[in-house]
Structures are given as C-alpha cells and as structure tokens.
N, C-alpha and C. Protein backbone atom coordinates (compact mmCIF):
# COMPACT_ATOMS: atom_id res chain seq x y z
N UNK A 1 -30.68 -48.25 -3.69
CA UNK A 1 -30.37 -47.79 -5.04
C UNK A 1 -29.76 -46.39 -5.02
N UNK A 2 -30.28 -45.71 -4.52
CA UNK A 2 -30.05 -44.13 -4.00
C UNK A 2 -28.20 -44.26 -3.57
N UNK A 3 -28.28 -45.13 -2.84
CA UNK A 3 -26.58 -45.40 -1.82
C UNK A 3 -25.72 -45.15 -3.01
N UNK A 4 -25.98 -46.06 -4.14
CA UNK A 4 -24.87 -46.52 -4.79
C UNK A 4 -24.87 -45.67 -6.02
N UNK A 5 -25.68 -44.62 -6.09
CA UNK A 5 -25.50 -43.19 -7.02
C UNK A 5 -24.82 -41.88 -6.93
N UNK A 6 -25.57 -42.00 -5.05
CA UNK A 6 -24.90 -40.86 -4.12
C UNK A 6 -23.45 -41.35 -4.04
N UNK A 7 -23.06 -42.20 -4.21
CA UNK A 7 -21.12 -42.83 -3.59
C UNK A 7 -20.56 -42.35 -5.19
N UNK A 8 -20.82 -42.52 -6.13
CA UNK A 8 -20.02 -42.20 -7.22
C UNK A 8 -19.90 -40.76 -7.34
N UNK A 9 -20.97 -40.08 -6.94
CA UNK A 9 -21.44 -38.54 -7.27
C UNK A 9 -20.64 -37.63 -6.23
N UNK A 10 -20.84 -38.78 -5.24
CA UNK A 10 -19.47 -37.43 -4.15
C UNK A 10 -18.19 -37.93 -4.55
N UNK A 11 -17.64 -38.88 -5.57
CA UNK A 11 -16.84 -38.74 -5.69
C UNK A 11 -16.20 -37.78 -6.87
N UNK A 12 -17.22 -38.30 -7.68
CA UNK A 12 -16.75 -37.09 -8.56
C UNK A 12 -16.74 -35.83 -8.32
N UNK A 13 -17.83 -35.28 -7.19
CA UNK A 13 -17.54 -34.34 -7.37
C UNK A 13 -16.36 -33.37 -5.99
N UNK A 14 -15.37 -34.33 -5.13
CA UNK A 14 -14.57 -34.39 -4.73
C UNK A 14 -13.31 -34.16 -5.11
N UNK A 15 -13.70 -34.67 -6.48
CA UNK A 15 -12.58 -35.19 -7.74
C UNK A 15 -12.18 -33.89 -8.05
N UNK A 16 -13.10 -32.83 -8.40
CA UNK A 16 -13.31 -31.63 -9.42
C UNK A 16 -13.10 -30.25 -8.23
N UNK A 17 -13.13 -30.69 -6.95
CA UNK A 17 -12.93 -29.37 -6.03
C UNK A 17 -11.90 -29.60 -5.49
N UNK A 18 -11.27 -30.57 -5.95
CA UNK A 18 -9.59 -30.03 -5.13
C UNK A 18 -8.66 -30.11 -6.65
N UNK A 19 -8.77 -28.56 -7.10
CA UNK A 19 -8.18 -27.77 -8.14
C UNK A 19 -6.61 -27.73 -7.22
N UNK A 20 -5.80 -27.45 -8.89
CA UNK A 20 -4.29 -27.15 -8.74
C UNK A 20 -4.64 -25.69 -7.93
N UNK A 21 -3.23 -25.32 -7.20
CA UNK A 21 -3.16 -23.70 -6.96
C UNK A 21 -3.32 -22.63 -7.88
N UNK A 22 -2.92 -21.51 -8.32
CA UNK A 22 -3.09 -21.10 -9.02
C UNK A 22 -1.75 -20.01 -8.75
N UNK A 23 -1.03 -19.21 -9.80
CA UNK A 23 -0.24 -19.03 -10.06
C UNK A 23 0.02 -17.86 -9.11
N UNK A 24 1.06 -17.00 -8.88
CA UNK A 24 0.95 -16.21 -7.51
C UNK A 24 2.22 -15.53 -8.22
N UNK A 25 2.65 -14.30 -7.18
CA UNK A 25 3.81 -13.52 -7.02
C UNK A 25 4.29 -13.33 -5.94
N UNK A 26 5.76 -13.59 -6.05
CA UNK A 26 6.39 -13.51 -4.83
C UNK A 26 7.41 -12.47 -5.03
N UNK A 27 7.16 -11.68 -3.31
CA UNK A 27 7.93 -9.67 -3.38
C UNK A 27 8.96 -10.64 -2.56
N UNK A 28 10.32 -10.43 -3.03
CA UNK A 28 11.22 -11.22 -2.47
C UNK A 28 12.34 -9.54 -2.33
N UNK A 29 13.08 -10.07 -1.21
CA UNK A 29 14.21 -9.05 -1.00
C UNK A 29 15.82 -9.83 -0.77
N UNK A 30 16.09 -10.20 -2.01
CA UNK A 30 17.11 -10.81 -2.46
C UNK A 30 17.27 -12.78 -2.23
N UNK A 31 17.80 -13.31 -1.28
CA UNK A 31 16.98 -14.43 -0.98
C UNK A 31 15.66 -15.20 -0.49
N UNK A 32 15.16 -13.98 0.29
CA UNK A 32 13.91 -13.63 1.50
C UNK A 32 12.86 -13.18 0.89
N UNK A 33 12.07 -14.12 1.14
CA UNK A 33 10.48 -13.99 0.35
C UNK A 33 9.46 -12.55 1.53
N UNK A 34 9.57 -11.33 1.12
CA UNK A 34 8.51 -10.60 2.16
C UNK A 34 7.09 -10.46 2.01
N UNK A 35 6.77 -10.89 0.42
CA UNK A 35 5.13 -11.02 0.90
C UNK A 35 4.84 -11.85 -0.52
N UNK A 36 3.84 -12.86 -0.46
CA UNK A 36 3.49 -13.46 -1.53
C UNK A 36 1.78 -12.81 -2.09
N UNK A 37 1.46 -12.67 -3.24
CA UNK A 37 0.40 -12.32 -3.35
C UNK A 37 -1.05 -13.20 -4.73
N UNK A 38 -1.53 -13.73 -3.91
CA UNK A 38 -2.21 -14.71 -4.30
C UNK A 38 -3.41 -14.01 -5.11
N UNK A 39 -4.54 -14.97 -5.24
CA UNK A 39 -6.20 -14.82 -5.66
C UNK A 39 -6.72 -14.39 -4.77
N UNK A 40 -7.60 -13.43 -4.66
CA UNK A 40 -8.19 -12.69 -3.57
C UNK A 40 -7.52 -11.84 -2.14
N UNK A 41 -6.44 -11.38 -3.05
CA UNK A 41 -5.70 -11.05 -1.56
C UNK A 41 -5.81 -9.03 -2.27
N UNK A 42 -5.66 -8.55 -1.41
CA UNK A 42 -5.63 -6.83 -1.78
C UNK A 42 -4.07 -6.69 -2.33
N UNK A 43 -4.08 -5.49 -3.44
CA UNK A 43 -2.76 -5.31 -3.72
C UNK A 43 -2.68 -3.96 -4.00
N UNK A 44 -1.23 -3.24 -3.42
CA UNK A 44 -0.76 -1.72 -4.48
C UNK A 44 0.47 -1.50 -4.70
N UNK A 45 0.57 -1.19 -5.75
CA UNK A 45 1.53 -0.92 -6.36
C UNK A 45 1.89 0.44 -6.75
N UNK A 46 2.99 1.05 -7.24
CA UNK A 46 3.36 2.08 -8.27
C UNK A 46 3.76 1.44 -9.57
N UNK A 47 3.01 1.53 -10.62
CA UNK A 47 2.91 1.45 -11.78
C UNK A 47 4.30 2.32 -12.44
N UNK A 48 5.02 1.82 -13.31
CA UNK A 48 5.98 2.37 -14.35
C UNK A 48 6.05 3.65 -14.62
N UNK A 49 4.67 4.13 -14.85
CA UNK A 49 4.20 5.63 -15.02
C UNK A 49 4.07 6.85 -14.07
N UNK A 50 3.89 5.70 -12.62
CA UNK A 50 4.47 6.97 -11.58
C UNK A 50 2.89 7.00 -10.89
N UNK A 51 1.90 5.92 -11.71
CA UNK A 51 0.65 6.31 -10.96
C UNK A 51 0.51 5.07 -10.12
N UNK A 52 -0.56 5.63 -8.99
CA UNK A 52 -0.94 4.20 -7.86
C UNK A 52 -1.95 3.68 -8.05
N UNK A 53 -2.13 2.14 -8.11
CA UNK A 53 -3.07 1.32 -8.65
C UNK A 53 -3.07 0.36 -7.07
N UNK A 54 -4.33 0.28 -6.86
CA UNK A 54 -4.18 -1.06 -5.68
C UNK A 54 -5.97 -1.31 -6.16
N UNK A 55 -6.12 -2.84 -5.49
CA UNK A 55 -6.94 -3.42 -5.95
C UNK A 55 -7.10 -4.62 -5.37
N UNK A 56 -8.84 -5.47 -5.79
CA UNK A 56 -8.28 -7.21 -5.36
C UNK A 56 -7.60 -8.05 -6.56
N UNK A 57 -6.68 -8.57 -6.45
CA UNK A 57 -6.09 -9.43 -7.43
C UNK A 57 -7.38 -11.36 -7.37
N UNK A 58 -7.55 -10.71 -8.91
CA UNK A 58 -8.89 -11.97 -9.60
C UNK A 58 -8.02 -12.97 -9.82
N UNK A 59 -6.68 -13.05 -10.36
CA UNK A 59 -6.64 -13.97 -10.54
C UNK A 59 -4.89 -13.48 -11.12
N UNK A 60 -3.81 -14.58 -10.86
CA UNK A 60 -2.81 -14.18 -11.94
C UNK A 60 -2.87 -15.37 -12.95
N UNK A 61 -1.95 -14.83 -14.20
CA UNK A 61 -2.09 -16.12 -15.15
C UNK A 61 -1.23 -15.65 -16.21
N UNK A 62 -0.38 -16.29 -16.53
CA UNK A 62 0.70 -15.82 -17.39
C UNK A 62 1.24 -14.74 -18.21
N UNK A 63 1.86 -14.67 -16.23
CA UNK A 63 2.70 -13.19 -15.92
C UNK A 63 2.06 -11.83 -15.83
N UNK A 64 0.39 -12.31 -15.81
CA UNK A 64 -0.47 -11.45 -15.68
C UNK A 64 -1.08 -11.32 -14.69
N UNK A 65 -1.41 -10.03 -13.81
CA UNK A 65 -2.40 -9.98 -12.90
C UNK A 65 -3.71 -9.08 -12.86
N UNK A 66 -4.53 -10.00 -12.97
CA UNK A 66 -5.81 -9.53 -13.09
C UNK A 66 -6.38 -8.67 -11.62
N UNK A 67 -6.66 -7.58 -11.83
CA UNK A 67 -7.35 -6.76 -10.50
C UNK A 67 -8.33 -5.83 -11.17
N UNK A 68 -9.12 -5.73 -9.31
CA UNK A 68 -10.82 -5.14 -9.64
C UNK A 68 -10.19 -4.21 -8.65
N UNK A 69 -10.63 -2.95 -9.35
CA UNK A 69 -10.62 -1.61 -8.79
C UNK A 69 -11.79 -1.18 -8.26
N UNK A 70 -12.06 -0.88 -7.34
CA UNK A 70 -13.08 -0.16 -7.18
C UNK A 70 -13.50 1.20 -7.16
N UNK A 71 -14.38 2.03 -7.31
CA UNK A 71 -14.23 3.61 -7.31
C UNK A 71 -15.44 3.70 -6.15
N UNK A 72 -15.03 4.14 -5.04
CA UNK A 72 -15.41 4.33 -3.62
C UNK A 72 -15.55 6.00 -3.87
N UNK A 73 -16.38 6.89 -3.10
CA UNK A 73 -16.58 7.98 -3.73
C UNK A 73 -18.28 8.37 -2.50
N UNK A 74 -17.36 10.00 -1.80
CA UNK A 74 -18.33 9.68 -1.05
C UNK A 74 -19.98 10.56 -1.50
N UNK A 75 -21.02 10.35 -1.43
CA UNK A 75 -22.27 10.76 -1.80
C UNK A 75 -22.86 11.38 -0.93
N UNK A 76 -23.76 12.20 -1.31
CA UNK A 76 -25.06 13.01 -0.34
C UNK A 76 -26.04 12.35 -0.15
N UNK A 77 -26.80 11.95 0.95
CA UNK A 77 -27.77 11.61 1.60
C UNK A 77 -28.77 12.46 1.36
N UNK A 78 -29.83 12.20 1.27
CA UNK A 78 -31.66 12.75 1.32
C UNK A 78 -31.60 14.12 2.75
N UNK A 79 -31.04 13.69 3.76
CA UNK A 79 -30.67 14.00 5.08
C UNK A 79 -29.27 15.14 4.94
N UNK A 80 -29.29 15.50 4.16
CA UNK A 80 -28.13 15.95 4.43
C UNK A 80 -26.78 16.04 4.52
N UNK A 81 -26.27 14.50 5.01
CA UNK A 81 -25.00 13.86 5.28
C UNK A 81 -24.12 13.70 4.33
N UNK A 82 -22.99 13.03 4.24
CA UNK A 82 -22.37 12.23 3.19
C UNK A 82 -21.97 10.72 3.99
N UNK A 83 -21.97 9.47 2.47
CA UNK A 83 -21.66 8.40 2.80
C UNK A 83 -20.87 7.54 2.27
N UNK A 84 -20.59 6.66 2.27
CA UNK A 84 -19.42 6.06 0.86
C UNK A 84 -19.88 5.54 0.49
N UNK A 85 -20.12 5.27 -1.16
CA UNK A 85 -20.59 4.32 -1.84
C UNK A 85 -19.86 3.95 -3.11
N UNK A 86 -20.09 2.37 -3.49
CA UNK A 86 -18.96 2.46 -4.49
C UNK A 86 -19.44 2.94 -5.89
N UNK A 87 -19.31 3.57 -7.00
CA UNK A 87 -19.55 4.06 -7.47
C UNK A 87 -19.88 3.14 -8.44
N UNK A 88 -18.30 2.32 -9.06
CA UNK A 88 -18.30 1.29 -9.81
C UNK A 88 -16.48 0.55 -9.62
N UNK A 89 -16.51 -0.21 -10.75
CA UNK A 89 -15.26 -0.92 -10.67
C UNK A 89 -14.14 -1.08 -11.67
N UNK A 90 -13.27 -0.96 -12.09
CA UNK A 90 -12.88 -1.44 -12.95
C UNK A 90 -11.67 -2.71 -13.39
N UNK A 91 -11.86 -3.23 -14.16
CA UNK A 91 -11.14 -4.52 -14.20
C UNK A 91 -9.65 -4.50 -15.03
N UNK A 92 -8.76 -4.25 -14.22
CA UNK A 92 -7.74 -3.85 -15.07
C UNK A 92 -6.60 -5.23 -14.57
N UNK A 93 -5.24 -4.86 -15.86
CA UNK A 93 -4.60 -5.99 -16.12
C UNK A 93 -3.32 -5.22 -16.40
N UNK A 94 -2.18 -6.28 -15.62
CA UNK A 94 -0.90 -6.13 -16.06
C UNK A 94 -0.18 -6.70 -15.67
N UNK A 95 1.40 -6.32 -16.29
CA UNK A 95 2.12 -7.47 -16.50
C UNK A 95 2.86 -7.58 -15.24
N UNK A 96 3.47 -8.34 -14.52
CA UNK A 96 4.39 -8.02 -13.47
C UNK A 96 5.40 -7.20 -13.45
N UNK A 97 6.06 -7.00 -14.43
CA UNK A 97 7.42 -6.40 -15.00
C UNK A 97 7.15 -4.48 -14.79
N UNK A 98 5.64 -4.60 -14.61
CA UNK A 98 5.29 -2.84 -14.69
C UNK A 98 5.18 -2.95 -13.25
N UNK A 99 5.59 -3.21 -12.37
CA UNK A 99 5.26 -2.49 -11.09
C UNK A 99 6.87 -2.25 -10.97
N UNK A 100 6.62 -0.89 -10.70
CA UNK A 100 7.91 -0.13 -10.07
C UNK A 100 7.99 -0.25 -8.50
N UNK A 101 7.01 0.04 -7.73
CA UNK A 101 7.18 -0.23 -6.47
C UNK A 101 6.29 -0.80 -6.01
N UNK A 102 6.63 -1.43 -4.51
CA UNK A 102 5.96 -1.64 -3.62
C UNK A 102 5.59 -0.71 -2.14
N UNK A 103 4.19 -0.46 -1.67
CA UNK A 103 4.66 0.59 -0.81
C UNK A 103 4.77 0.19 0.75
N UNK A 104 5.56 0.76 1.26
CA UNK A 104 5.75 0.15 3.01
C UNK A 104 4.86 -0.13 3.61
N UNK A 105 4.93 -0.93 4.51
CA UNK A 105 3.46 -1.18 5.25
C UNK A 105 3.84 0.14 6.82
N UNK A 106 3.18 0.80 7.19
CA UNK A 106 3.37 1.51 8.16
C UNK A 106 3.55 1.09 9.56
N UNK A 107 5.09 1.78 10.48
CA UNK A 107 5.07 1.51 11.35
C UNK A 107 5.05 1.62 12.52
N UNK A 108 4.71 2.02 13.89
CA UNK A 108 4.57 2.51 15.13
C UNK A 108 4.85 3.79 14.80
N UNK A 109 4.67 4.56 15.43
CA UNK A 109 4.70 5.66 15.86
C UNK A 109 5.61 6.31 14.30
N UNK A 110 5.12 6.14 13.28
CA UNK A 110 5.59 6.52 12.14
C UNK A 110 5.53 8.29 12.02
N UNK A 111 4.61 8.97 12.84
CA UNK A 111 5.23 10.50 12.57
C UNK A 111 6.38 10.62 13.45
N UNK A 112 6.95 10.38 14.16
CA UNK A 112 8.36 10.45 14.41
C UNK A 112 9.39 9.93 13.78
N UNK A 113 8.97 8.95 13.34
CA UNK A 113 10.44 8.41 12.75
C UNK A 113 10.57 8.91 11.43
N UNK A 114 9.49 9.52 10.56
CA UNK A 114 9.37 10.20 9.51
C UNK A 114 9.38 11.80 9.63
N UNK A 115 9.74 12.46 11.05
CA UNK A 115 10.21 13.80 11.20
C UNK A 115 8.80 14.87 11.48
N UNK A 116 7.77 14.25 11.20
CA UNK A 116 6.94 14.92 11.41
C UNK A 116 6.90 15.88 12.80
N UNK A 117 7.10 14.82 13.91
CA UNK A 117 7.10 15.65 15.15
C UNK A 117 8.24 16.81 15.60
N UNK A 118 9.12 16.78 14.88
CA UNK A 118 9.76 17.70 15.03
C UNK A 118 9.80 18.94 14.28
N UNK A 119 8.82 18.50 12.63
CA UNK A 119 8.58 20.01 12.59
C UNK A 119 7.45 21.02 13.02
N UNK A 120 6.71 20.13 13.50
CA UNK A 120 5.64 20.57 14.18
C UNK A 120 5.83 21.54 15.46
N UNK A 121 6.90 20.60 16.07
CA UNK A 121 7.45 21.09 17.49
C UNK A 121 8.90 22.35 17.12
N UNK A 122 9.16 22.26 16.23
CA UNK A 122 10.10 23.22 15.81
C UNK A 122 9.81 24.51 15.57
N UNK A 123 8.53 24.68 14.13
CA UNK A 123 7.60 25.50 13.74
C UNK A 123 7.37 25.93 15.21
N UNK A 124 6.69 25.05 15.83
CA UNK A 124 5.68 25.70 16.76
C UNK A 124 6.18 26.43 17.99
N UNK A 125 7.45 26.23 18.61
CA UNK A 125 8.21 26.79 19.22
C UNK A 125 9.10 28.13 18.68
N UNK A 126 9.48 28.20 17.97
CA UNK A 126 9.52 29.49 16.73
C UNK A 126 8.53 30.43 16.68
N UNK A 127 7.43 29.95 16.49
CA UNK A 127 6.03 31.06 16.00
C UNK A 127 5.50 31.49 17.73
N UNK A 128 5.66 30.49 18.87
CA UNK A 128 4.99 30.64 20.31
C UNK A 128 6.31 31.82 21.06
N UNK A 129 7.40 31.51 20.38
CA UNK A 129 8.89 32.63 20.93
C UNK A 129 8.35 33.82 20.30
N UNK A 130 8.30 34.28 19.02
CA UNK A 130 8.32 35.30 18.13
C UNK A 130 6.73 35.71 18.70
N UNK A 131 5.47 35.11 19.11
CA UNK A 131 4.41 35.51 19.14
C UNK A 131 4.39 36.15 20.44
N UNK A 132 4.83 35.56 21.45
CA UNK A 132 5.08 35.66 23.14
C UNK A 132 6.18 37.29 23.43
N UNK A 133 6.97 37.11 22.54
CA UNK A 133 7.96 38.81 22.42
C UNK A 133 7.34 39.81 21.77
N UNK A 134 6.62 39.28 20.87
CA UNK A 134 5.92 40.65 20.20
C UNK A 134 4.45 41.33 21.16
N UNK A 135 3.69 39.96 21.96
CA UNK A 135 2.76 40.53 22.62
C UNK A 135 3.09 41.50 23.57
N UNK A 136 4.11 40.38 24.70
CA UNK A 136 4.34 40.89 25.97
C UNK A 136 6.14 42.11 25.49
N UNK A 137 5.73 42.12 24.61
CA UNK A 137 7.14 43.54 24.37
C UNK A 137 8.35 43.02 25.34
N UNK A 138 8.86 41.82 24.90
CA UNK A 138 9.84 41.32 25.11
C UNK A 138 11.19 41.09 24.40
N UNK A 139 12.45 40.65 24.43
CA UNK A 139 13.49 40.53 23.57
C UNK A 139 12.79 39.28 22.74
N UNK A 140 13.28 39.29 21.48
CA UNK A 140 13.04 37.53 20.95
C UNK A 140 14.44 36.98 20.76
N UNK A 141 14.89 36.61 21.29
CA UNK A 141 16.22 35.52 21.03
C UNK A 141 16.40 35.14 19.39
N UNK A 142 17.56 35.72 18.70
CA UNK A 142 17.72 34.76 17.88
C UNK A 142 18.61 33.07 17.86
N UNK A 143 18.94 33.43 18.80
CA UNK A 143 19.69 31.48 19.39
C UNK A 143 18.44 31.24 19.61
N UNK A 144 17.30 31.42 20.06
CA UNK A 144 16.14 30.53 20.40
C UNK A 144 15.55 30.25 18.72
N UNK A 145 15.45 31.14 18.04
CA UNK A 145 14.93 30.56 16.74
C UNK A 145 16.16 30.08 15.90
N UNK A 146 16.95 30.08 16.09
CA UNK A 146 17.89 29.16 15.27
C UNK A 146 18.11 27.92 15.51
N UNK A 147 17.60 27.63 16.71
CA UNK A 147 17.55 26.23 17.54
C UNK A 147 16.66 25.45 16.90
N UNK A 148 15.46 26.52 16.96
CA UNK A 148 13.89 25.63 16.91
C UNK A 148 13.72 25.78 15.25
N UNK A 149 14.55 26.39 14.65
CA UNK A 149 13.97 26.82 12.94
C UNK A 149 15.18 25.15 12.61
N UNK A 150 16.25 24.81 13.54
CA UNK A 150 17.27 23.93 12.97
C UNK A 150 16.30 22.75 13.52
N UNK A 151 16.02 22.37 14.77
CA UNK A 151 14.39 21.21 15.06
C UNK A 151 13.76 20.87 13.83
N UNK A 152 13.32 21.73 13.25
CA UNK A 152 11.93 21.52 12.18
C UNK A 152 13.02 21.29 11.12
N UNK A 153 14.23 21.91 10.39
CA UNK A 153 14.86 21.95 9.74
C UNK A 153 15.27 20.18 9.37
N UNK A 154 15.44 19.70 10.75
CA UNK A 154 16.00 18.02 10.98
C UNK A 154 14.67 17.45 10.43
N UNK A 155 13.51 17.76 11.43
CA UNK A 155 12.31 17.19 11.10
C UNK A 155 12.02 17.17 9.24
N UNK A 156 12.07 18.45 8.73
CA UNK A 156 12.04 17.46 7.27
C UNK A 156 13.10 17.36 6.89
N UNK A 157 14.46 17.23 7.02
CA UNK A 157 15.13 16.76 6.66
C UNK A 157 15.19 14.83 6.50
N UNK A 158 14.44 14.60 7.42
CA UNK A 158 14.23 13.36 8.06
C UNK A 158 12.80 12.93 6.87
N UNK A 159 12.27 13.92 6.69
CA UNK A 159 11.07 13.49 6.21
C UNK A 159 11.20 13.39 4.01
N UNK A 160 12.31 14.02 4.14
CA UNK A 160 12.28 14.23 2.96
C UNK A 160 13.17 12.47 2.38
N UNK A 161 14.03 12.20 3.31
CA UNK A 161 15.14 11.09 2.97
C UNK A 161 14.64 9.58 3.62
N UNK A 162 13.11 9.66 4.12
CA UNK A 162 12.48 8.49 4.98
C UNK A 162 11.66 7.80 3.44
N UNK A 163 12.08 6.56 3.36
CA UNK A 163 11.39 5.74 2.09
C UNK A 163 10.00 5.30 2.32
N UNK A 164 9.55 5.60 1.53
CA UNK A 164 7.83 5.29 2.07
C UNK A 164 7.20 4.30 0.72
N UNK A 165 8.71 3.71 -0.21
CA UNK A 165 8.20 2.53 -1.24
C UNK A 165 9.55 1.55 -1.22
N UNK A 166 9.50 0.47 -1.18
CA UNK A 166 10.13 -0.79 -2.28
C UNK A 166 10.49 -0.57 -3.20
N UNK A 167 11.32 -0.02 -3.83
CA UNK A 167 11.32 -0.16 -5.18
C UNK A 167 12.21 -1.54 -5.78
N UNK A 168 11.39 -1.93 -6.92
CA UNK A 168 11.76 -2.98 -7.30
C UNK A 168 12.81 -2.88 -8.31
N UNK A 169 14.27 -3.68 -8.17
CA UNK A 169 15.25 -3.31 -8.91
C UNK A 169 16.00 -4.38 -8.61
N UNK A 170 17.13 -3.86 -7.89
CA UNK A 170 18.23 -4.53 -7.59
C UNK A 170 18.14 -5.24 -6.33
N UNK A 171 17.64 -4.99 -5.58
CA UNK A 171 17.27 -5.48 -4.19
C UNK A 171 16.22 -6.05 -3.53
N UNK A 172 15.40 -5.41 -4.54
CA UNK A 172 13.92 -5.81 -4.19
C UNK A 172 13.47 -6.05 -5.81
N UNK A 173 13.02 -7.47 -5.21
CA UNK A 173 12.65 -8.16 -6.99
C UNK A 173 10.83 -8.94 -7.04
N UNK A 174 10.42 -8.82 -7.82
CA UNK A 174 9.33 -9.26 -7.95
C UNK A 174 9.14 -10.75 -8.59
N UNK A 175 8.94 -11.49 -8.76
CA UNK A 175 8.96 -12.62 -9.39
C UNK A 175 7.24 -13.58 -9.40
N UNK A 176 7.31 -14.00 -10.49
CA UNK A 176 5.85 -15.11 -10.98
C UNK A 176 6.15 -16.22 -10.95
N UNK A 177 5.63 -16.87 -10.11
CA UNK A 177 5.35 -18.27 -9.90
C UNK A 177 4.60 -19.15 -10.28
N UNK A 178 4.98 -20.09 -11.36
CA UNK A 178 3.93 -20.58 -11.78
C UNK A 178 3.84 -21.94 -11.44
N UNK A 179 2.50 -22.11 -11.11
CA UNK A 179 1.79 -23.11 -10.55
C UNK A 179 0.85 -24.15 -11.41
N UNK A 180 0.82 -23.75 -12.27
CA UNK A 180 -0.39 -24.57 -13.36
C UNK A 180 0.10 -24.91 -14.28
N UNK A 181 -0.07 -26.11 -14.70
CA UNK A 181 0.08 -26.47 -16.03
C UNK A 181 0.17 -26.40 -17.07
N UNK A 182 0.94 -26.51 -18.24
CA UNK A 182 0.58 -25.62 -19.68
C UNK A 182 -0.72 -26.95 -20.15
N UNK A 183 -1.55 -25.74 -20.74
CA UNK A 183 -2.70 -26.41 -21.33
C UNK A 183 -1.69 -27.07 -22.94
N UNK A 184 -2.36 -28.53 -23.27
CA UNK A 184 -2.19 -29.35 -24.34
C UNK A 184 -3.31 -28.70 -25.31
C-alpha cells in the first residue's frame, strides 16, 4: 500500500523541482558574451551616480536585479584584537539600465602594467641620488634626476590612462534575458 503512495509522491514532487531558469544578464562586448550573471552569483558595479555597489544577486526579474549587501566592518575583541563581522545587510534593487560600469577583473603582475613600478623606482632613484650627494658631499647630476623624475613621470602617466572599468555604452552593453514566462 505504502509502494503505490510513495510512486505518485516522488512524482509529484519531481514534477515541482525542476523549475524554469530564471532570468539573468548578459555583459556582452559587442557580439561576445564576457560574463553572464545569474541567482547567487557575486556582482559590482558603478552605479549612474558614480557610487560602487557589489553584492549577491537574489534574484533578477523584470529588468530588475535584486542584491544583498552586506556591511562587513571590522570590531574589537574582549582581548584586545580586531575581527570582521558582518554588521548587517541590505537589500537593494535596480534596474539594469543604471549600471554605468563594469569593473576589470585584475591581471598578472598588474602594478606594472598600471605604472606603479616605475614610479616607485623613479621616485626612489631621485630621492637615493639627491640623498647619497647631500650626505657624502658629492655632485648631484641633474641628467640623473631628469631621467629618474621622467621614469616615475611615464609610471603615472601609464597609471593615469590604464582603464580599471567597462564602461557600458557603445561597446560594452549590458543586456536582460528573459527566461520566464509572463504570468496569465
């Protein structure tokens, strides 16, 4: 008797767990899909306004994406220490059309290719010339600091013109995919 209760019951309830997908966004760069972003996946953006929002995306749903913020925030210990704890969350919502950017995902050895190392090494060869002549009462070269002041000079030059967002426009487009059904 049991057999023939249990056989209907897994079916139904078989029936009811294989749900449609659910609606998603796709970061496309003109024909080329570069990242899709589903239910439960992490997301950040630059918001319209110029501020940064990232979060888990709850859910999208017409043209909307639902995300939980969290406020991480680090605390004092009994002991002395500090630790992270989340503070709280908040549940915020918007439309696709408000994200201005997307931000790069970072890559190898990214303080060089973003100039960093050269103003470091520029600066620092500059200040070790000028520090090294003034101790030991030496000449200081100005070809040596025009060299190393033009080093660091490249270095942010490099750093100032290196893109560190997507922006969504002409090239880089955002788009909603919808997956679900219109409710009757």
């Amino acid at each position: 008797m049991h057999k023939f209760i249990l056989l209907p019951a897994c079916f139904l309830i078989s029936f009811f767990s294989f749900g449609q997908q659910n609606d998603f966004l796709s970061f496309r760069k003109k024909d080329r899909t570069i990242k899709s972003y589903f239910k439960g996946m992490p997301i950040a953006f630059i918001h319209l306004n110029g501020s940064g929002v990232n979060g888990i995306i709850e859910k999208v749903y017409n043209d909307t994406i639902y995300i939980k913020q969290y406020d991480v925030r680090m605390l004092p210990t009994p002991w002395g220490t500090r630790v992270q704890d989340t503070v709280g969350h908040y549940d915020l919502r918007f439309h696709y059309t408000e994200i201005a950017a997307i931000p790069r995902p970072p890559k190898a050895f990214e303080f060089v290719r973003n100039g960093t190392l050269l103003m470091i090494g520029g600066g620092g060869y500059a200040f070790l010339h000028t520090f090294n002549g003034l101790v030991q009462k030496r000449k200081i070269y100005p070809s040596t600091l025009l060299v190393s002041g033009g080093v660091a000079a490249l270095g942010f030059t490099m750093h100032k013109l290196r893109k560190y967002y997507y922006p969504i426009g002409k090239k880089y487009t955002m788009e909603y995919i919808k997956m679900t059904s219109p409710v009757k």
